[in-house]
PDB file of N, CA and C in Angstrom:
ATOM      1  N   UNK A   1      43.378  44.871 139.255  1.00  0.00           N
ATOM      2  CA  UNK A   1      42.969  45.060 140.621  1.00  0.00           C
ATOM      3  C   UNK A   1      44.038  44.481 141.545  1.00  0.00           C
ATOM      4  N   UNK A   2      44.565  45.350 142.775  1.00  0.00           N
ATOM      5  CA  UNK A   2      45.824  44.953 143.033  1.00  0.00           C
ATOM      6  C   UNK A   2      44.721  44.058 144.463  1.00  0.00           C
ATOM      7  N   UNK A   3      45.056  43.195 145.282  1.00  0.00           N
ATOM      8  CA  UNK A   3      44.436  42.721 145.997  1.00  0.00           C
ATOM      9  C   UNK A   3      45.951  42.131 147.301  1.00  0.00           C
ATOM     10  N   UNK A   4      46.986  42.752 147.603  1.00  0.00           N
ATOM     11  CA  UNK A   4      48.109  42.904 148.195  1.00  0.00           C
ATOM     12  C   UNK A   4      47.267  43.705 149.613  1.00  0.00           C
ATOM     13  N   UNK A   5      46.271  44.144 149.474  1.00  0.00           N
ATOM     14  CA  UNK A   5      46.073  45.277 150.889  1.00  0.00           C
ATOM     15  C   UNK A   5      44.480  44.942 151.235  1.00  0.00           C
ATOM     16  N   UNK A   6      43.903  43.873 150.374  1.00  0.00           N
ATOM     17  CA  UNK A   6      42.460  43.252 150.434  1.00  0.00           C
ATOM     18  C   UNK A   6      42.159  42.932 151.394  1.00  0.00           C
ATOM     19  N   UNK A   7      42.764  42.094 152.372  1.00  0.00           N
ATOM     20  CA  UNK A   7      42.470  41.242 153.200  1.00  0.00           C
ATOM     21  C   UNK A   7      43.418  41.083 154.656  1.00  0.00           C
ATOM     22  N   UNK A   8      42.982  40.785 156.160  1.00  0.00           N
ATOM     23  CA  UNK A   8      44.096  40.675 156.782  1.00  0.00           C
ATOM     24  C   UNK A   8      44.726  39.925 156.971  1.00  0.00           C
ATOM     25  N   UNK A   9      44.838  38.770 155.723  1.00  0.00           N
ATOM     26  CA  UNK A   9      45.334  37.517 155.949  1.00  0.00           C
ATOM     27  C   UNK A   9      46.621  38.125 154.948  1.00  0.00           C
ATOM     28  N   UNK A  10      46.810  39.299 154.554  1.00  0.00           N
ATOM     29  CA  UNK A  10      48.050  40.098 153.880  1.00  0.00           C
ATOM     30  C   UNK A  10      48.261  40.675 154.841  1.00  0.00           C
ATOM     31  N   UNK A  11      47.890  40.870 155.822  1.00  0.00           N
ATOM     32  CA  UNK A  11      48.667  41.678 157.147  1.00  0.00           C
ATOM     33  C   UNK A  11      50.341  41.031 158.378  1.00  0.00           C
ATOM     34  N   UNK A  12      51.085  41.016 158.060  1.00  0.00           N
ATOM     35  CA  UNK A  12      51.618  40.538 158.688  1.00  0.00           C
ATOM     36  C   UNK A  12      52.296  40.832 159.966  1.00  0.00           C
ATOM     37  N   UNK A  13      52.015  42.414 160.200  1.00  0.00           N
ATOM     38  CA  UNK A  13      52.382  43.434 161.404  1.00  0.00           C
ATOM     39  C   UNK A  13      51.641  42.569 162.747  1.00  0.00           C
ATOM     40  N   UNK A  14      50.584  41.782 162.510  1.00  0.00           N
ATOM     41  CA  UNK A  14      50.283  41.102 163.879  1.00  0.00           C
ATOM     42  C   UNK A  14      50.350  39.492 164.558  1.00  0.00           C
ATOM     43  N   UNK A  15      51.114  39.170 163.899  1.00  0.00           N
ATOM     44  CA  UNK A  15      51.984  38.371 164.167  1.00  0.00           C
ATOM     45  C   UNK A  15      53.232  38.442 164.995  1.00  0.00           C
ATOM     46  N   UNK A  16      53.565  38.182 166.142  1.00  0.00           N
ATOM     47  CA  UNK A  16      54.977  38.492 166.969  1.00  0.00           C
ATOM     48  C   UNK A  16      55.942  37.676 166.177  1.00  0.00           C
ATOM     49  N   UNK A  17      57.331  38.078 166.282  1.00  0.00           N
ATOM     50  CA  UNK A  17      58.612  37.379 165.672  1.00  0.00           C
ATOM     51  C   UNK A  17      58.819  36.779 166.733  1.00  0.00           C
ATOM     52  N   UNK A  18      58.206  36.674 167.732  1.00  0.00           N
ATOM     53  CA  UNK A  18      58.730  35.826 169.009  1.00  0.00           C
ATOM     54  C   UNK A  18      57.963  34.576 168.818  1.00  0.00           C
ATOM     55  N   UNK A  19      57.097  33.672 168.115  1.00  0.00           N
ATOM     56  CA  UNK A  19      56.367  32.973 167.651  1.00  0.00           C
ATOM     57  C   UNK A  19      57.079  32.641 166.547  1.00  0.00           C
ATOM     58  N   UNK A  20      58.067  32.817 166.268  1.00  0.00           N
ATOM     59  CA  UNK A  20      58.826  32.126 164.570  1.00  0.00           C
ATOM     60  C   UNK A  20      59.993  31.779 165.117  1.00  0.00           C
ATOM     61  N   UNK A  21      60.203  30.706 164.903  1.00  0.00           N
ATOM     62  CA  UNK A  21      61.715  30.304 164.855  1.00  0.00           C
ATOM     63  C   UNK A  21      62.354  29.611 163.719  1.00  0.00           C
ATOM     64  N   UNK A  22      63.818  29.716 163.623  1.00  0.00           N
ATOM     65  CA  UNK A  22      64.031  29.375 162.346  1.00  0.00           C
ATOM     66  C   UNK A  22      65.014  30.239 161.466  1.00  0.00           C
ATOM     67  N   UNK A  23      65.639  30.136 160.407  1.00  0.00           N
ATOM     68  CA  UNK A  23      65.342  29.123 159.546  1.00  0.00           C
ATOM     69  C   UNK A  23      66.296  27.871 160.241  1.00  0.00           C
ATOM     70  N   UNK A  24      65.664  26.427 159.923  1.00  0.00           N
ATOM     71  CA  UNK A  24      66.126  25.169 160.535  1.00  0.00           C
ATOM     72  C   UNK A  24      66.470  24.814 158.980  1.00  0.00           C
ATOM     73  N   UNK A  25      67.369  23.753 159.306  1.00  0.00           N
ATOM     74  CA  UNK A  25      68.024  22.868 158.287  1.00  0.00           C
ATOM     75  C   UNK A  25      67.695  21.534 158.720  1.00  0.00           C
ATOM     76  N   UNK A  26      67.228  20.489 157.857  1.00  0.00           N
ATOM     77  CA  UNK A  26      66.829  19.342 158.040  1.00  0.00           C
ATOM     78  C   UNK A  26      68.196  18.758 157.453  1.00  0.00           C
ATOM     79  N   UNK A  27      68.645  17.398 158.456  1.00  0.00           N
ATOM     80  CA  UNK A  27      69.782  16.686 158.112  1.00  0.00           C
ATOM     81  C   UNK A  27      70.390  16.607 156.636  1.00  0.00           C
ATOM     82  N   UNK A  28      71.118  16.201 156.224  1.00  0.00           N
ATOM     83  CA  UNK A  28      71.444  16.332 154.339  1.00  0.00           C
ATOM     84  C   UNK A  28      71.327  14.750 154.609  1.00  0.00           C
ATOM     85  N   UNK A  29      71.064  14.187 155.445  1.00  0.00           N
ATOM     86  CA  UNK A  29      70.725  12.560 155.162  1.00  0.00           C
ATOM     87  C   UNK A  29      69.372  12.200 154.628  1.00  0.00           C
ATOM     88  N   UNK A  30      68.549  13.082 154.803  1.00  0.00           N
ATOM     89  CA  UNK A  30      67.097  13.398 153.954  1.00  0.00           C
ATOM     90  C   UNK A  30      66.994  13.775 152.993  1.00  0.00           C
ATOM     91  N   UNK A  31      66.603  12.921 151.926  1.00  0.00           N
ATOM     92  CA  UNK A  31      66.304  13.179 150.330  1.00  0.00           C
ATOM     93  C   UNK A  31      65.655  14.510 150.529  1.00  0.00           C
ATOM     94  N   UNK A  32      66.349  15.747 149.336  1.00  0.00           N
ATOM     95  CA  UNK A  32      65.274  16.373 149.204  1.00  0.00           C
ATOM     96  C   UNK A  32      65.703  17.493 150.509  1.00  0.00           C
ATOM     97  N   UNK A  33      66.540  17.541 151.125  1.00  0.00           N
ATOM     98  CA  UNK A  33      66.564  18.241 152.748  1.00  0.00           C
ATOM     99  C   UNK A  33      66.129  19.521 152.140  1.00  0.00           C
ATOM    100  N   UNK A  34      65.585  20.490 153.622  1.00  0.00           N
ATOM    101  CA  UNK A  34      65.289  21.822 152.906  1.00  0.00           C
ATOM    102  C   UNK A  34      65.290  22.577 154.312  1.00  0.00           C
ATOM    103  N   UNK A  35      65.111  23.988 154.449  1.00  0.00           N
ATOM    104  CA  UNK A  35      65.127  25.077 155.391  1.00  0.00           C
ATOM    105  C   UNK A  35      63.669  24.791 155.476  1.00  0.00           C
ATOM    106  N   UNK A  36      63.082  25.283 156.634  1.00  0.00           N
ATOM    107  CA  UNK A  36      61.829  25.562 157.510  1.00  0.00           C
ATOM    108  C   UNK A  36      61.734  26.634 157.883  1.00  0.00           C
ATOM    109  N   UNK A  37      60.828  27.038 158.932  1.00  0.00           N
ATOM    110  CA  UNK A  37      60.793  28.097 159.951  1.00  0.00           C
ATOM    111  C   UNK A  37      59.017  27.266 160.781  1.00  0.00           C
ATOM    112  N   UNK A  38      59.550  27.395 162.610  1.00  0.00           N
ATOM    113  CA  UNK A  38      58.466  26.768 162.799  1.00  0.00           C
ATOM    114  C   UNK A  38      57.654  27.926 163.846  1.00  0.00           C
ATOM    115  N   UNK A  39      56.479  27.539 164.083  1.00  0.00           N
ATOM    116  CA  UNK A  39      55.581  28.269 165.143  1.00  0.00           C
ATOM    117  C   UNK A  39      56.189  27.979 166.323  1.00  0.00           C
ATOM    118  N   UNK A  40      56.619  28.651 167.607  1.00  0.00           N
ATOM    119  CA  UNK A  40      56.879  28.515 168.662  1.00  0.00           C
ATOM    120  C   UNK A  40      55.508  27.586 169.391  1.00  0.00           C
ATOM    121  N   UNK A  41      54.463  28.527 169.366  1.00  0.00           N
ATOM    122  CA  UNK A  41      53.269  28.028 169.736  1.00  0.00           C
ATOM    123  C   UNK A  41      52.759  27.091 169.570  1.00  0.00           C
ATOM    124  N   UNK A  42      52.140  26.854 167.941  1.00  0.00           N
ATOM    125  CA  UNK A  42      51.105  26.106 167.576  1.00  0.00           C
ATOM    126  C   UNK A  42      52.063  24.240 166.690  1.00  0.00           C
ATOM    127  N   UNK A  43      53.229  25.282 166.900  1.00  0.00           N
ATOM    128  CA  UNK A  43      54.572  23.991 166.264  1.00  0.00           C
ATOM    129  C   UNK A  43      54.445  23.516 165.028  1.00  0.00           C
ATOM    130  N   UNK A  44      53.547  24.266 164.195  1.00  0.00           N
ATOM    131  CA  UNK A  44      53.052  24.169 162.555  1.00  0.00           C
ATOM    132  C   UNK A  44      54.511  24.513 161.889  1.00  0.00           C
ATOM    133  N   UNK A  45      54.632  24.061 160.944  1.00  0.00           N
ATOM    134  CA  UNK A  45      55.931  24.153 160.028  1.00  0.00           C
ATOM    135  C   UNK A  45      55.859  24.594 158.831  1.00  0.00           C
ATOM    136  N   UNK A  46      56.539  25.718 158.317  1.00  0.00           N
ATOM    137  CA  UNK A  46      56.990  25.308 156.599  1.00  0.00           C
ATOM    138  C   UNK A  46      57.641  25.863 155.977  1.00  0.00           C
ATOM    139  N   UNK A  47      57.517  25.666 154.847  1.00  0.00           N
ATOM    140  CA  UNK A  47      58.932  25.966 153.877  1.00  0.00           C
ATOM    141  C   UNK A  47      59.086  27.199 153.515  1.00  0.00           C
ATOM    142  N   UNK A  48      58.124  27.681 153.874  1.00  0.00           N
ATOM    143  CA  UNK A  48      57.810  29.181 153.133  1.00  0.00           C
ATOM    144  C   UNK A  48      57.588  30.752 154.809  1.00  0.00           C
ATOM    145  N   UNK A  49      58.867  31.002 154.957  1.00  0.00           N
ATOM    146  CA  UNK A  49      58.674  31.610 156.347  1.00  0.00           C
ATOM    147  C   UNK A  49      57.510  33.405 156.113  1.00  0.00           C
ATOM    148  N   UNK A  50      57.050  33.398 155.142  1.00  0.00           N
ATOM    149  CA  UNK A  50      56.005  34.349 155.246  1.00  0.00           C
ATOM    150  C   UNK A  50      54.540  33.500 155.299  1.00  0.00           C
ATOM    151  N   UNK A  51      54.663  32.428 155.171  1.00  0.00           N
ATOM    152  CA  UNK A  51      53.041  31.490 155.900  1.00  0.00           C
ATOM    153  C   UNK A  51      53.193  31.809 156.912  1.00  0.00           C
ATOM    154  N   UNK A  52      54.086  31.991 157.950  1.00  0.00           N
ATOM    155  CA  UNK A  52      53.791  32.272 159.838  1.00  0.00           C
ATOM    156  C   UNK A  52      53.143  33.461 160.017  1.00  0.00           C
ATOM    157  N   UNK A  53      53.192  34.386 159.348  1.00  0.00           N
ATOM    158  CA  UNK A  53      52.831  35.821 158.942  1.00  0.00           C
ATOM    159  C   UNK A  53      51.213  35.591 158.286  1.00  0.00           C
ATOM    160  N   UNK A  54      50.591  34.732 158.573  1.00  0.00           N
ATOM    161  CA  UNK A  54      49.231  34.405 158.091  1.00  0.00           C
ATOM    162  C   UNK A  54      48.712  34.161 159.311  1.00  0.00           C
ATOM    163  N   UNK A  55      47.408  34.605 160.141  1.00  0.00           N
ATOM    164  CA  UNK A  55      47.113  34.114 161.332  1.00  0.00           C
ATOM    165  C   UNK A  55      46.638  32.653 160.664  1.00  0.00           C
ATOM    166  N   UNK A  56      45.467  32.437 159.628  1.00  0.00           N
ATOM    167  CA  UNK A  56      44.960  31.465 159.204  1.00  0.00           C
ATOM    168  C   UNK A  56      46.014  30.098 158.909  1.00  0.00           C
ATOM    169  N   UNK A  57      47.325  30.366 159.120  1.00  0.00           N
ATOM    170  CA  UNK A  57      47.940  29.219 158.928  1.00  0.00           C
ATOM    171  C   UNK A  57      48.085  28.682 160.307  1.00  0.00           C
ATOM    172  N   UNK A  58      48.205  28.836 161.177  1.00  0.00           N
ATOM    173  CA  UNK A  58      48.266  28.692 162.744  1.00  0.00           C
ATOM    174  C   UNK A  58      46.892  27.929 163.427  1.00  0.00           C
ATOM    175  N   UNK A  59      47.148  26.742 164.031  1.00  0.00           N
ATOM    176  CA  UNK A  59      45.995  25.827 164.722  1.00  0.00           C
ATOM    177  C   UNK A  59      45.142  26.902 165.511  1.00  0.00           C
ATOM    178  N   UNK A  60      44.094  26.613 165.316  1.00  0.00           N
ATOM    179  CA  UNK A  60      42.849  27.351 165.905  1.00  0.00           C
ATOM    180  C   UNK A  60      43.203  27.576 167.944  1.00  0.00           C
ATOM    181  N   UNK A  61      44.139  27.265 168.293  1.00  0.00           N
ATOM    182  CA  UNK A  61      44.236  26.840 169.619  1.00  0.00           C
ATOM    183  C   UNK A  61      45.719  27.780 169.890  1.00  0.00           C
ATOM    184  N   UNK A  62      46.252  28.144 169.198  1.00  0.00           N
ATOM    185  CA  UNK A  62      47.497  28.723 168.736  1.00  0.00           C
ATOM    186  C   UNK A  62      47.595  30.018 169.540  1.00  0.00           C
ATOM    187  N   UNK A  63      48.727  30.776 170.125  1.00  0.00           N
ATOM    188  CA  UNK A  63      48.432  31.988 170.967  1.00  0.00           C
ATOM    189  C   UNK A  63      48.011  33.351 170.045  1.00  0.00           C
ATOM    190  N   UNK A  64      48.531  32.751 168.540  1.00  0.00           N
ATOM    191  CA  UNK A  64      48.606  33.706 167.231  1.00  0.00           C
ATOM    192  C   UNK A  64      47.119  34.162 167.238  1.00  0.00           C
ATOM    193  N   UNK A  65      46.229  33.774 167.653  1.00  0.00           N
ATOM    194  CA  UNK A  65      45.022  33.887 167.711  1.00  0.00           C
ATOM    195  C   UNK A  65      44.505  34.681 168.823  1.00  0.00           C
ATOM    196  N   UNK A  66      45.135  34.770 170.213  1.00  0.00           N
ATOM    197  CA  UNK A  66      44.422  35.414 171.339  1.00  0.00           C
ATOM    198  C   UNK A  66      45.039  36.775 171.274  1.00  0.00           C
TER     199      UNK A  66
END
């Protein structure tokens, strides 16, 4: 059962790219440094730039939402 088209939390067409910024580089003076990508809006972060592409990852208060 393929489950890729299940849900609209696999939708990523409604999400604006104007709400992502990124990819950022964290200093190499940080153990461990790594690339990001952050919410313009809601300023949520992470490592993985198709989580922004999730409305459910975005603070309830977030514009990703209106």
């Amino acid at each position: 059962m393929s489950t890729s088209n299940s849900t609209s939390e696999n939708s990523i067409g409604s999400i604006k790219k104007e709400h992502i910024s990124g990819p950022h580089w964290e200093p190499p003076t940080i153990p461990n440094a790594t690339t990001y990508w952050r919410c313009t809006s809601c300023q949520r972060e992470s490592t993985c730039e198709q989580d922004l592409h999730r409305e459910r990852f975005h603070a309830p208060s977030c514009e990703v939402h209106q």
